[in-house]
N, C-alpha and C. Protein backbone atom coordinates (compact mmCIF):
# COMPACT_ATOMS: atom_id res chain seq x y z
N UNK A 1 -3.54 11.93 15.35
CA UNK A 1 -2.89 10.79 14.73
C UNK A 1 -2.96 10.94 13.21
N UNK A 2 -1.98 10.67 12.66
CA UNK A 2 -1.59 10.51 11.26
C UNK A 2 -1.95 9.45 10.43
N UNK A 3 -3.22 9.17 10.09
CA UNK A 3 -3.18 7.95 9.25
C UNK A 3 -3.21 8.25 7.83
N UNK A 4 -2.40 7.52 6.90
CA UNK A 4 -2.52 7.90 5.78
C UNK A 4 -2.27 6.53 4.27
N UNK A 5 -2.92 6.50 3.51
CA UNK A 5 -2.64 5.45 2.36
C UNK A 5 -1.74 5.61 1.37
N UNK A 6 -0.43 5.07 1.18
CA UNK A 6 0.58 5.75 -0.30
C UNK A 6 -0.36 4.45 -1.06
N UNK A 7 -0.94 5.02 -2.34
CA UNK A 7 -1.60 3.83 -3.17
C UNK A 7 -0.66 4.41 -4.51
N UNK A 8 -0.92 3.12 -5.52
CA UNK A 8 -0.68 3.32 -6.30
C UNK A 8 -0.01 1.84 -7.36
N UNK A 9 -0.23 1.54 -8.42
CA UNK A 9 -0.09 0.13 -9.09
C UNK A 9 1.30 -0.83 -8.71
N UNK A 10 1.55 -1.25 -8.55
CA UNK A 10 2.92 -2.57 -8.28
C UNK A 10 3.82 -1.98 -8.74
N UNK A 11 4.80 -1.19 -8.21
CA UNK A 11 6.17 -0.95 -8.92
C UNK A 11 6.22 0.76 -9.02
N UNK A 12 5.00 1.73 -8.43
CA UNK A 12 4.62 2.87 -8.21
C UNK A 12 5.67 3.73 -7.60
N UNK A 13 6.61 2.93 -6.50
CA UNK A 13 7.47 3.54 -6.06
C UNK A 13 6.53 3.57 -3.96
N UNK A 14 5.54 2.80 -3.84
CA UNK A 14 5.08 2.83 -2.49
C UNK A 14 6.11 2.35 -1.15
N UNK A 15 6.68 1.77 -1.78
CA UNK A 15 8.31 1.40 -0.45
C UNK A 15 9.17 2.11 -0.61
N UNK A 16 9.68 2.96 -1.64
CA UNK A 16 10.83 3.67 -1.56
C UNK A 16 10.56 4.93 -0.55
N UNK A 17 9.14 5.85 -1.14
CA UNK A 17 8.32 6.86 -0.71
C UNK A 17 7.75 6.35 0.61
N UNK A 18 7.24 5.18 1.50
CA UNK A 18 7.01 5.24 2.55
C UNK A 18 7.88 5.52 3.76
N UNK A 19 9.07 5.16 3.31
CA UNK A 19 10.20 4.76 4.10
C UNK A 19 10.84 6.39 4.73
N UNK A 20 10.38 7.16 3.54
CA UNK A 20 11.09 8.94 3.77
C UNK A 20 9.85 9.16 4.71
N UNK A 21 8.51 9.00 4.09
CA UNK A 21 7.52 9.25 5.08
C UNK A 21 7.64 8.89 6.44
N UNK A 22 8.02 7.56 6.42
CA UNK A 22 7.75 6.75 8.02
C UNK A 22 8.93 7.61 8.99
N UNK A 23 10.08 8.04 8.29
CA UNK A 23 11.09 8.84 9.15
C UNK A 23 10.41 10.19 9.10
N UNK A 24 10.01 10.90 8.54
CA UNK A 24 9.45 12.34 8.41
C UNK A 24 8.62 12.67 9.43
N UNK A 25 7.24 12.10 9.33
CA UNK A 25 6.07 12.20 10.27
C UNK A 25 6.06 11.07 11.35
N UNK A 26 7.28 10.03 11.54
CA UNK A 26 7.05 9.02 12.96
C UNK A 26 5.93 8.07 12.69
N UNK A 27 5.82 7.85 11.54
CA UNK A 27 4.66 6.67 11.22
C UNK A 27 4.97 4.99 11.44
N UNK A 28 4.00 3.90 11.61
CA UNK A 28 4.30 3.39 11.75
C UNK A 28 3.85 2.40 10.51
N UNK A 29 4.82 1.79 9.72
CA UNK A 29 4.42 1.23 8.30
C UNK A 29 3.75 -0.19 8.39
N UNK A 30 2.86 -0.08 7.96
CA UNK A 30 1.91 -1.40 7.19
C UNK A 30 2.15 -1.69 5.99
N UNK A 31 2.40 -2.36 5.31
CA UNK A 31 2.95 -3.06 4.20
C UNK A 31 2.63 -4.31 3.99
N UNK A 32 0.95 -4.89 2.93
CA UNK A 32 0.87 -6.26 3.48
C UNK A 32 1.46 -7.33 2.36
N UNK A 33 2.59 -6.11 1.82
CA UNK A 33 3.45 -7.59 0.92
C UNK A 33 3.99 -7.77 2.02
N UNK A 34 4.67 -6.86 2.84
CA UNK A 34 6.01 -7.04 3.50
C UNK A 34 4.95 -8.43 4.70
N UNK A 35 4.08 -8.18 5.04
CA UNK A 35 3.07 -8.78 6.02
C UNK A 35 3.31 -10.37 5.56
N UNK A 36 2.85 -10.23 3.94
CA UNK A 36 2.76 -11.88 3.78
C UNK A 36 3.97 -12.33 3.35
N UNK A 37 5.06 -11.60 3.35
CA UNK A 37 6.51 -12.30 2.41
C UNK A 37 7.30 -12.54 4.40
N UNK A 38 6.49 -11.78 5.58
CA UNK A 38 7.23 -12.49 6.89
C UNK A 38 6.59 -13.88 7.13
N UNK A 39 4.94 -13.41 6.55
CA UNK A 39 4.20 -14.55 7.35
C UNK A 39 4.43 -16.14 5.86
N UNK A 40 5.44 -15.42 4.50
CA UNK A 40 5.51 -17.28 4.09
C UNK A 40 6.90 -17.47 4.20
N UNK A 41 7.67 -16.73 5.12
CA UNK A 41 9.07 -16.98 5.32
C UNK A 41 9.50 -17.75 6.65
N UNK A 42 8.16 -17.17 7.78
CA UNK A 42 7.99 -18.34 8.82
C UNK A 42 6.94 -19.52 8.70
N UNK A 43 6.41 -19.66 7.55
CA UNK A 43 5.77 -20.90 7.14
C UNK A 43 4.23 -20.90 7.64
N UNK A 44 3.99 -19.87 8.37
CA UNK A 44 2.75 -19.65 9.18
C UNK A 44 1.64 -20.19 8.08
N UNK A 45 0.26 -20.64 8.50
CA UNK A 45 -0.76 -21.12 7.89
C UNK A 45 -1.23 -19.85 7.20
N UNK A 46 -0.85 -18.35 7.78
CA UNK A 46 -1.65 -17.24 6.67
C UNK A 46 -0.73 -17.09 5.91
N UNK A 47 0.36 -17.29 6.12
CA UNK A 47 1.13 -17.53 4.72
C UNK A 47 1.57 -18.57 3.52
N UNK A 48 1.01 -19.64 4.05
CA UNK A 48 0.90 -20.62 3.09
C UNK A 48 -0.33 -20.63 2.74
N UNK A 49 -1.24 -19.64 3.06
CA UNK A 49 -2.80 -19.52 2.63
C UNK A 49 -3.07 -18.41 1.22
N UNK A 50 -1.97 -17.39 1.69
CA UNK A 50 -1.44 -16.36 0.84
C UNK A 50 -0.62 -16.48 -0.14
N UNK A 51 0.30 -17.27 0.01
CA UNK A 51 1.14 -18.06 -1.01
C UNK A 51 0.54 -18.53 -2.05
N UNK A 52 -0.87 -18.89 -2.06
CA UNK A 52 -1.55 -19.76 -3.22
C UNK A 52 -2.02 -18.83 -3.73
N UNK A 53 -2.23 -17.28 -3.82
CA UNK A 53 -2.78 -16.34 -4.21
C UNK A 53 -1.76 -15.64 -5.15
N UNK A 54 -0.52 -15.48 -4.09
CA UNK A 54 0.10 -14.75 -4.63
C UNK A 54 1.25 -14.98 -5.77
N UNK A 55 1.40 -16.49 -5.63
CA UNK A 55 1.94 -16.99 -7.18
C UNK A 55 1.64 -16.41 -8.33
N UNK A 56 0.23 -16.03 -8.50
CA UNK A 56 -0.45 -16.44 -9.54
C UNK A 56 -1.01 -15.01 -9.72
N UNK A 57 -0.28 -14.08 -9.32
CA UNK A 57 -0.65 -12.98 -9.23
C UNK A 57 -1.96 -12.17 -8.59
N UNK A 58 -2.74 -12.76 -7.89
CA UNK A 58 -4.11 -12.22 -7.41
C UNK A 58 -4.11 -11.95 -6.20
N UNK A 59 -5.29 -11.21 -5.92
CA UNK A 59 -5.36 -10.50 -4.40
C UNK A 59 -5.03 -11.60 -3.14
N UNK A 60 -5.18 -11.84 -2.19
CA UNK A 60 -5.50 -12.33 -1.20
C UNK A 60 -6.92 -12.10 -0.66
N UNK A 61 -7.77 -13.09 -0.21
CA UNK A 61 -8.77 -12.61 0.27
C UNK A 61 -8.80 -11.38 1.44
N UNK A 62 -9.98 -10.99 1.37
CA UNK A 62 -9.67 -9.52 2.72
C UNK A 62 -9.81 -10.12 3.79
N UNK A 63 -10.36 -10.87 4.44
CA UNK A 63 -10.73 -11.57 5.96
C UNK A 63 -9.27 -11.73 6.34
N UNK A 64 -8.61 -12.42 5.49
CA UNK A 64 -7.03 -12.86 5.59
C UNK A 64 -6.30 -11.39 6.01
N UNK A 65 -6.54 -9.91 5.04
CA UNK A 65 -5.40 -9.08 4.97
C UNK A 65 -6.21 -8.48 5.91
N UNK A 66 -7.10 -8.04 6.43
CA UNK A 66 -7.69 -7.23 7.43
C UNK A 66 -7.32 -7.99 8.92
N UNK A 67 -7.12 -9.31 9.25
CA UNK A 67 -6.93 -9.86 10.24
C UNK A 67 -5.08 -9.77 10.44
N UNK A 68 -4.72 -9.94 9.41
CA UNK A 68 -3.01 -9.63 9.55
C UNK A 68 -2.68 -7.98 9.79
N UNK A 69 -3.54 -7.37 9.63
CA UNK A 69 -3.70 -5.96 9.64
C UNK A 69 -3.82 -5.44 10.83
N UNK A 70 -4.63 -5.99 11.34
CA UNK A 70 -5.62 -5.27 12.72
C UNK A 70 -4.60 -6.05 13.67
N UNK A 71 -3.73 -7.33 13.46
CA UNK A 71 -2.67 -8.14 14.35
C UNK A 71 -1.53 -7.12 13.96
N UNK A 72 -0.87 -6.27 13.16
CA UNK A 72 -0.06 -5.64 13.24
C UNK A 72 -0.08 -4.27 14.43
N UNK A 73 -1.13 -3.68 14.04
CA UNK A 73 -1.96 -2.59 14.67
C UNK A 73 -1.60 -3.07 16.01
N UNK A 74 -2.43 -3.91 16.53
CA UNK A 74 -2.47 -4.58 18.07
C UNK A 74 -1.35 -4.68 18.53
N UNK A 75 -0.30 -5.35 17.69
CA UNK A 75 1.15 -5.13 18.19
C UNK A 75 2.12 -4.50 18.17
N UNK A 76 1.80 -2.94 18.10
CA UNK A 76 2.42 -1.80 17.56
C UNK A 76 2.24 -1.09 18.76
N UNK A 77 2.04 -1.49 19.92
CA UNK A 77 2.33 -0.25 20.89
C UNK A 77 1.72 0.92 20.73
N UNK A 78 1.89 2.02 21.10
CA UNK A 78 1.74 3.21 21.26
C UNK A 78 2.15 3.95 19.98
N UNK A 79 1.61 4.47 18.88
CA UNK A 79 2.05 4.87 17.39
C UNK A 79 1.41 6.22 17.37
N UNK A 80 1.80 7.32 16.31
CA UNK A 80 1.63 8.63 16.27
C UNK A 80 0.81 8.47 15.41
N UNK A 81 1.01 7.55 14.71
CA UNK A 81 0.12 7.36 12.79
C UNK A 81 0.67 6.03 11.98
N UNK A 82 -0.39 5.81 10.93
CA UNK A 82 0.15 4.64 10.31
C UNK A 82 0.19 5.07 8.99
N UNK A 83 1.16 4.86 7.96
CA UNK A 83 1.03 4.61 6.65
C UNK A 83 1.00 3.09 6.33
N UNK A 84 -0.38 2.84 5.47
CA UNK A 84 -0.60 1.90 4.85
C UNK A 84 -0.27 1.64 2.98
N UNK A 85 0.79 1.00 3.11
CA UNK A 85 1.20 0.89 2.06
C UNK A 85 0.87 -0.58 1.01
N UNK A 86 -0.02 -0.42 -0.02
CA UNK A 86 -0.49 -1.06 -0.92
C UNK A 86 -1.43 -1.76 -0.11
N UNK A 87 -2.31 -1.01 0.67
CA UNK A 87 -3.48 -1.57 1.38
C UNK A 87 -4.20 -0.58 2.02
N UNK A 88 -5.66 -0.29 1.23
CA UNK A 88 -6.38 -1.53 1.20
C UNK A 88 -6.08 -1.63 -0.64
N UNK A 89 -6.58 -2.90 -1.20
CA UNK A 89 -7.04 -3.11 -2.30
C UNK A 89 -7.81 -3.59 -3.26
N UNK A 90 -9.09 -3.16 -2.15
CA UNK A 90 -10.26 -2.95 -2.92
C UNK A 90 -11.20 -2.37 -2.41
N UNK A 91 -12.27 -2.04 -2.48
CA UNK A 91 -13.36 -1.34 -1.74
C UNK A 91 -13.67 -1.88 -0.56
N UNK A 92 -14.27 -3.17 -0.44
CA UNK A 92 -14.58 -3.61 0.49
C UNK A 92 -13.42 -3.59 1.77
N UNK A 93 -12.25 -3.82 1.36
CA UNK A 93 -10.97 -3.87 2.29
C UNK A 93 -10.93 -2.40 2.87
N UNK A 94 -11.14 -1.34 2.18
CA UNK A 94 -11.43 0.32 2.56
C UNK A 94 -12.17 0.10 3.60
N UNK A 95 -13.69 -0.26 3.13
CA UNK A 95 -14.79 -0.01 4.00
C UNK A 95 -14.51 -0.60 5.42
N UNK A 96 -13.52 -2.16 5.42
CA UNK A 96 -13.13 -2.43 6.91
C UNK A 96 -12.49 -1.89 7.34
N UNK A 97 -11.11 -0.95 6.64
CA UNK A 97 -10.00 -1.06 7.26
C UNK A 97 -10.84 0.74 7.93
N UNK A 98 -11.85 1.05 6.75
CA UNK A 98 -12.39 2.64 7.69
C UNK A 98 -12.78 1.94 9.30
N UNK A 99 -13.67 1.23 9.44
CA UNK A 99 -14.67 0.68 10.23
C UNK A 99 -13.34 -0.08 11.31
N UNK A 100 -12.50 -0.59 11.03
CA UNK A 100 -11.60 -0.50 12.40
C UNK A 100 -10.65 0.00 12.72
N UNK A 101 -10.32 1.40 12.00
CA UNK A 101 -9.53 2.65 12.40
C UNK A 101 -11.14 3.63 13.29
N UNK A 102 -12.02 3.55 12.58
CA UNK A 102 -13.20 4.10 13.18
C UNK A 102 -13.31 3.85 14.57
N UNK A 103 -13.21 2.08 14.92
CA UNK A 103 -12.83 1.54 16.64
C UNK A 103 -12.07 2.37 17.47
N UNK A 104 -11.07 2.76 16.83
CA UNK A 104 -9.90 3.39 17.56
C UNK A 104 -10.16 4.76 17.32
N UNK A 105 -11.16 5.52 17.12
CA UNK A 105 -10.85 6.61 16.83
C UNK A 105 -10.00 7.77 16.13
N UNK A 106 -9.90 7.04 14.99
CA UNK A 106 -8.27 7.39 14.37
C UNK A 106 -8.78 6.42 13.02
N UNK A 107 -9.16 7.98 12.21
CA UNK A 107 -9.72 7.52 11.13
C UNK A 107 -8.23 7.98 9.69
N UNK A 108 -8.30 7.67 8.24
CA UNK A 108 -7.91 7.58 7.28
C UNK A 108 -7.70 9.21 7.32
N UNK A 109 -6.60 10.29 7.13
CA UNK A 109 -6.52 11.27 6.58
C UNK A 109 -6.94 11.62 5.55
N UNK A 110 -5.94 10.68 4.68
CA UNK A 110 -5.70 11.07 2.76
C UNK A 110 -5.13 9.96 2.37
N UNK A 111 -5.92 9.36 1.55
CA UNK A 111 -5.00 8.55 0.57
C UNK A 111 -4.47 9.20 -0.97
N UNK A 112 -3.25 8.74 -0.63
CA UNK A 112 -2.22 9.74 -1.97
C UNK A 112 -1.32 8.89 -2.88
N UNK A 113 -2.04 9.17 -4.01
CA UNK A 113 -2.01 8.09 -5.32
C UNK A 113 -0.85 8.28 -5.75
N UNK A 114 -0.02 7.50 -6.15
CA UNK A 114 1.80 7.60 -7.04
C UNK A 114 1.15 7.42 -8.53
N UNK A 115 1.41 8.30 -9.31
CA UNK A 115 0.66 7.51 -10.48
C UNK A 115 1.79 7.64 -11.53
N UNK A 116 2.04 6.77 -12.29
CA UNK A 116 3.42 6.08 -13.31
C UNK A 116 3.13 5.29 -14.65
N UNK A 117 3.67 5.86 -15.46
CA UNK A 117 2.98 4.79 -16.78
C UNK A 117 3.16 3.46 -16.21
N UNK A 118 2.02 2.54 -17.04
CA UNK A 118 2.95 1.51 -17.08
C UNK A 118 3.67 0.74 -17.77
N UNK A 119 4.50 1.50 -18.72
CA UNK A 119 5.67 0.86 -19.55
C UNK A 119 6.64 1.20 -18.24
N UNK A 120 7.30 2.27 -17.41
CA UNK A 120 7.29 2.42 -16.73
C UNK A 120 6.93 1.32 -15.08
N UNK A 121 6.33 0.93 -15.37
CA UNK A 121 6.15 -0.17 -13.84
C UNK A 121 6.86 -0.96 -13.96
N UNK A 122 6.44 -2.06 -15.72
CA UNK A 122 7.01 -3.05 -15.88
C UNK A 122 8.81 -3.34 -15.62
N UNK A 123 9.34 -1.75 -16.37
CA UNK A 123 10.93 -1.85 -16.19
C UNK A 123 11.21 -1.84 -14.90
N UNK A 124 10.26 -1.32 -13.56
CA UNK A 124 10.99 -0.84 -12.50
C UNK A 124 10.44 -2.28 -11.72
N UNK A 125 9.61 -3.18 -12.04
CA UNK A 125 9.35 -4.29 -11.49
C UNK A 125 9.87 -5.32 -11.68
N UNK A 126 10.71 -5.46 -12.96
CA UNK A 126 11.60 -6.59 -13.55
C UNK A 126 12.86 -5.90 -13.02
N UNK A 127 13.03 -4.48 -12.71
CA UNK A 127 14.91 -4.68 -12.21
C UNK A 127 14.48 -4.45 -10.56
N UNK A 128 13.26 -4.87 -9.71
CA UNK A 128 13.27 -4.86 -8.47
C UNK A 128 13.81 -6.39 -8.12
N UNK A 129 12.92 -7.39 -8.83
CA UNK A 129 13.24 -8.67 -8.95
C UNK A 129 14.79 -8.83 -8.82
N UNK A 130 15.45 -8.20 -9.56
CA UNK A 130 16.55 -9.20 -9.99
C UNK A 130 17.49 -8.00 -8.23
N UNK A 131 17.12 -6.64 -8.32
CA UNK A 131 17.91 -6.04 -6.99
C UNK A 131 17.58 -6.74 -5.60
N UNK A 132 16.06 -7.11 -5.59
CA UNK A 132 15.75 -7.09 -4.20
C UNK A 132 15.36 -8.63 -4.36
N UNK A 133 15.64 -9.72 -4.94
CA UNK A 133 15.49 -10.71 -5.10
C UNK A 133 14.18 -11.52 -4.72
N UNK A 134 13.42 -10.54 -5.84
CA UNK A 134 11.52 -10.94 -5.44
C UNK A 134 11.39 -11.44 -6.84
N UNK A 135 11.27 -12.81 -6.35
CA UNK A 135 10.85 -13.88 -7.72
C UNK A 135 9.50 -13.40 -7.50
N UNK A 136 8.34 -12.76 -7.17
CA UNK A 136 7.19 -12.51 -7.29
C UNK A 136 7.01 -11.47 -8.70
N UNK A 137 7.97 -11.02 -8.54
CA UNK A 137 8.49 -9.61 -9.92
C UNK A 137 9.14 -10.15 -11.26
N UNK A 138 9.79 -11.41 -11.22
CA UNK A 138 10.34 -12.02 -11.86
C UNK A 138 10.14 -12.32 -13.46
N UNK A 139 8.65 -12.88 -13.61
CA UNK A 139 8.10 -13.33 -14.69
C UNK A 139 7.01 -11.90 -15.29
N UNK A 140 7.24 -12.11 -16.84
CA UNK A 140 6.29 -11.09 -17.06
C UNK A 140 4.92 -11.19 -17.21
N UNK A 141 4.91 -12.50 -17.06
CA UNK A 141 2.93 -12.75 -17.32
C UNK A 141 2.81 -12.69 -15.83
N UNK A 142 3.33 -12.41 -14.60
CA UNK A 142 2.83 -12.03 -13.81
C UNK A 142 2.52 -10.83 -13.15
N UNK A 143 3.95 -9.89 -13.95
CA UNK A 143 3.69 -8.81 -13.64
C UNK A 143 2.43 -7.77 -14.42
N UNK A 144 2.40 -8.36 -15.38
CA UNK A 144 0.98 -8.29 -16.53
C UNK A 144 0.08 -8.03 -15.98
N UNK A 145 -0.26 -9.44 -15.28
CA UNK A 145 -1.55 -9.89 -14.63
C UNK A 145 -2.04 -8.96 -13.19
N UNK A 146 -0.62 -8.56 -12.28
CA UNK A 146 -0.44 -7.70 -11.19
C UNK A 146 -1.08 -6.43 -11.44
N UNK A 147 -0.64 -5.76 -12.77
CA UNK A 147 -0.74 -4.58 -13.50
C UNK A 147 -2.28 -4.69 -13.99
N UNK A 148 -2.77 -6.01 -14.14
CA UNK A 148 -4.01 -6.12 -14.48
C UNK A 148 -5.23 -6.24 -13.71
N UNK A 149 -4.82 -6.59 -12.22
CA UNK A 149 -5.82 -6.62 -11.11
C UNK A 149 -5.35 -5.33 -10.47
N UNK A 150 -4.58 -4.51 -10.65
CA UNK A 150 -4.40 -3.73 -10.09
C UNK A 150 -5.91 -2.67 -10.79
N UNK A 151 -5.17 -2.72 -12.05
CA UNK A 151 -6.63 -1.88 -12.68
C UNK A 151 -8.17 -2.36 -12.46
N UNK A 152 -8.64 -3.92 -12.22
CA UNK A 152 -9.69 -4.06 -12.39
C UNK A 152 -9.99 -4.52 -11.09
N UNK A 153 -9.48 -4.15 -10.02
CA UNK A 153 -10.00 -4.70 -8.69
C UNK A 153 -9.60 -2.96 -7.59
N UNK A 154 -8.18 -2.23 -8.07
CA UNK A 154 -7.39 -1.56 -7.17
C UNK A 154 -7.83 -0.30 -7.51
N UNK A 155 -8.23 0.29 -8.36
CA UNK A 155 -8.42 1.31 -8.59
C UNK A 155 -9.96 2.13 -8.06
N UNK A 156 -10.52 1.33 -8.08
CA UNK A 156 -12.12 2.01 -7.09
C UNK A 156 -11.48 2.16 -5.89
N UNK A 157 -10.00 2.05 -4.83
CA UNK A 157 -10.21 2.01 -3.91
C UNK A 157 -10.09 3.69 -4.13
N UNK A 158 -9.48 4.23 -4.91
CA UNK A 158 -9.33 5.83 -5.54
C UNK A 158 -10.15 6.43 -5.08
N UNK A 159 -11.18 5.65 -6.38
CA UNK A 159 -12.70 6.52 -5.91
C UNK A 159 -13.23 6.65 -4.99
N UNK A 160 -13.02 5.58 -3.81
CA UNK A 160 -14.30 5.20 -2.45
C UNK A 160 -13.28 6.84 -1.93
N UNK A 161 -11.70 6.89 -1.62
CA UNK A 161 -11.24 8.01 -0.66
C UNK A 161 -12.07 9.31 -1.37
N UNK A 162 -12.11 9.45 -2.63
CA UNK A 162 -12.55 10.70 -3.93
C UNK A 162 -13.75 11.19 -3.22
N UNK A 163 -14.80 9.94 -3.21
CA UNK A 163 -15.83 10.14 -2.47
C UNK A 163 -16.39 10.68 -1.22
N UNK A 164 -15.08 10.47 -0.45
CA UNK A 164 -14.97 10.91 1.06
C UNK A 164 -14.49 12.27 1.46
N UNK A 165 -13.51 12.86 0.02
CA UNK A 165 -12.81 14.00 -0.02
C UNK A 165 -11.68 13.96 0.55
N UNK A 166 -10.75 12.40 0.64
CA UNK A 166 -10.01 12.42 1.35
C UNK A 166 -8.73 11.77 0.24
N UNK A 167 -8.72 12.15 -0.99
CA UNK A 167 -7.70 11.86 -1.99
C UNK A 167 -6.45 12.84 -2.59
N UNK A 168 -5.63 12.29 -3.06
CA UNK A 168 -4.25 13.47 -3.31
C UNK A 168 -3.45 12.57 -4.58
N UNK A 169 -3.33 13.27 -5.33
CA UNK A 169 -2.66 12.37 -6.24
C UNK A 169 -1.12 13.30 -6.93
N UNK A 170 -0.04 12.29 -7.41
CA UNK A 170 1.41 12.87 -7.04
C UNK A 170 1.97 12.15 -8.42
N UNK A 171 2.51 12.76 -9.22
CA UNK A 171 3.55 12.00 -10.15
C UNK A 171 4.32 11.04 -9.79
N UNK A 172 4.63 9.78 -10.23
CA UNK A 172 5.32 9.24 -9.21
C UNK A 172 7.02 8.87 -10.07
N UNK A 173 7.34 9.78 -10.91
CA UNK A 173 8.09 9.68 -12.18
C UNK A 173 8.99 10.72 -11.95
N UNK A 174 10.02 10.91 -11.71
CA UNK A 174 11.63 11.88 -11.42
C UNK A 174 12.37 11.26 -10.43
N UNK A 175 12.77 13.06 -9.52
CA UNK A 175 14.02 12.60 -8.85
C UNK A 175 12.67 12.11 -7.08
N UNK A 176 13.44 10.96 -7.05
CA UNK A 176 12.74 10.46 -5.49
C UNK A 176 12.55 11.48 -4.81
N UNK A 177 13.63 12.95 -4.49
CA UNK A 177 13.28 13.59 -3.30
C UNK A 177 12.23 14.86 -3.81
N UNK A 178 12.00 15.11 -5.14
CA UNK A 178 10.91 15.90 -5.92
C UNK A 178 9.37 15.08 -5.58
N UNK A 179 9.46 13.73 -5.80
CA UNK A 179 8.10 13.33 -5.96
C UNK A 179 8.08 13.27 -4.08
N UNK A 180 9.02 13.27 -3.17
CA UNK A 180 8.36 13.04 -1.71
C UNK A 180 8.19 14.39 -1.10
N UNK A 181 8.80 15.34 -2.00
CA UNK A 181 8.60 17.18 -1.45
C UNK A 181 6.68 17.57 -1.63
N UNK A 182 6.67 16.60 -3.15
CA UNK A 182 5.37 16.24 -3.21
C UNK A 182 4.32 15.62 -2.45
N UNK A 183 4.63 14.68 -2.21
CA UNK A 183 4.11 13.91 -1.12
C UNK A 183 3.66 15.02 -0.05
N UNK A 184 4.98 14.92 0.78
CA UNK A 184 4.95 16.07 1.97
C UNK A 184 3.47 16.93 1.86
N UNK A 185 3.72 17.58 0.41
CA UNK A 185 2.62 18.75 0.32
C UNK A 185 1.17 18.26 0.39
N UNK A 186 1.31 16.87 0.43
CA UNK A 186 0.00 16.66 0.41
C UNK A 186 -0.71 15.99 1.98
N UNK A 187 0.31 15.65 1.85
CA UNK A 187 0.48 15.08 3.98
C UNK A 187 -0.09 16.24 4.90
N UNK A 188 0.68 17.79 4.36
CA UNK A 188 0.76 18.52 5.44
C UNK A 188 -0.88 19.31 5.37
N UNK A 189 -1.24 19.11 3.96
CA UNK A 189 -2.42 20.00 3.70
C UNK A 189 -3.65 18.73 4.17
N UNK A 190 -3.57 18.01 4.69
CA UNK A 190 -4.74 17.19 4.73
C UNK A 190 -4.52 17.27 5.94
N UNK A 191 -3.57 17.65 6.87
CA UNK A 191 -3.55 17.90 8.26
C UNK A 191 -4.39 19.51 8.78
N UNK A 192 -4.17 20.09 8.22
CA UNK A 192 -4.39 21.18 7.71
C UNK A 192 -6.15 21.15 7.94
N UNK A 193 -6.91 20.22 6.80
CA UNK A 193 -8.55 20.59 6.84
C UNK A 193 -8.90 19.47 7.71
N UNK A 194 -8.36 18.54 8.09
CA UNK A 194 -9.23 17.64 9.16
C UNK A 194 -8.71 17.96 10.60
């Protein structure tokens, strides 16, 4: 089984690049914006729980994203592999999400970092807003602030994979099918030593 993390700051390019992945290797995508923008579009209580977080630019608690997580998982049938996209995001969220891929026997490959200035994020997060009509992208003191917990909460999750020997890191800046040839190379070589 294929499990693998595309990480990388808000606007990195982790949905464009999962999407070639999820057709490439048969993965099955986790995405817990995409998770909480279903669960505050059907009004559900974890999404009006998430909603108060995510205004304002900040994480969601993990009890919340690990339980919407492990409910995706559960209802995914029979899967080859998962890419987890912009999750986990933070250490502690790692250490669960190791500990119940660990349950299943079907542990983390490689997590593989997009890395992008961020003068760079900001432009590609203010014209996602206005393409894909995510008022979450909208304002710039939020995307600031996004860009700002990203660094002071998101970035040890780097280190915890670094630590494990299970990290890959990729430009995330040209032509889309250069940075996913990239990708690829790093997919196939972590198949490769585990």
């Amino acid at each position: 089984m294929i499990n693998l993390i595309l990480f990388g700051p808000p606007g990195a390019g982790k949905g464009t690049q999962s999407a070639k992945l999820i057709e490439k290797y048969s993965l099955t995508h986790i995405s817990t914006g995409d998770l909480f923008r279903k669960h505050l579009k059907e009004g559900t209580p974890l999404g009006k729980l998430a909603q108060e977080y995510m205004t304002k630019g900040n994480l969601v608690p993990d009890k919340v994203v690990i339980d919407m997580v492990d409910d995706k998982i559960n209802s995914s049938g029979k899967i080859n592999g998962i890419i987890f996209d912009g999750f986990p995001r933070t250490t502690p969220q790692a250490e669960a999400l190791d500990k119940l891929l660990a349950s299943r026997n079907a542990p983390i490959k490689v997590l593989i970092e997009l890395n992008v200035p961020e003068d760079e994020l900001k432009k590609r997060l203010a014209e996602r807003a206005i393409k894909e009509n995510r008022p979450d992208d909208a304002k710039p003191e939020v995307i600031a602030n996004r860009i700002s917990v990203y660094k002071a909460e998101t970035v040890a999750v780097g280190d915890y994979y670094k630590k494990l020997g299970k990290y890959a890191s990729v430009v995330g800046v040209g032509e889309i099918d250069n940075i996913f040839a990239n990708l690829c190379r790093e997919v196939d070589k972590s198949l490769l030593l585990q």
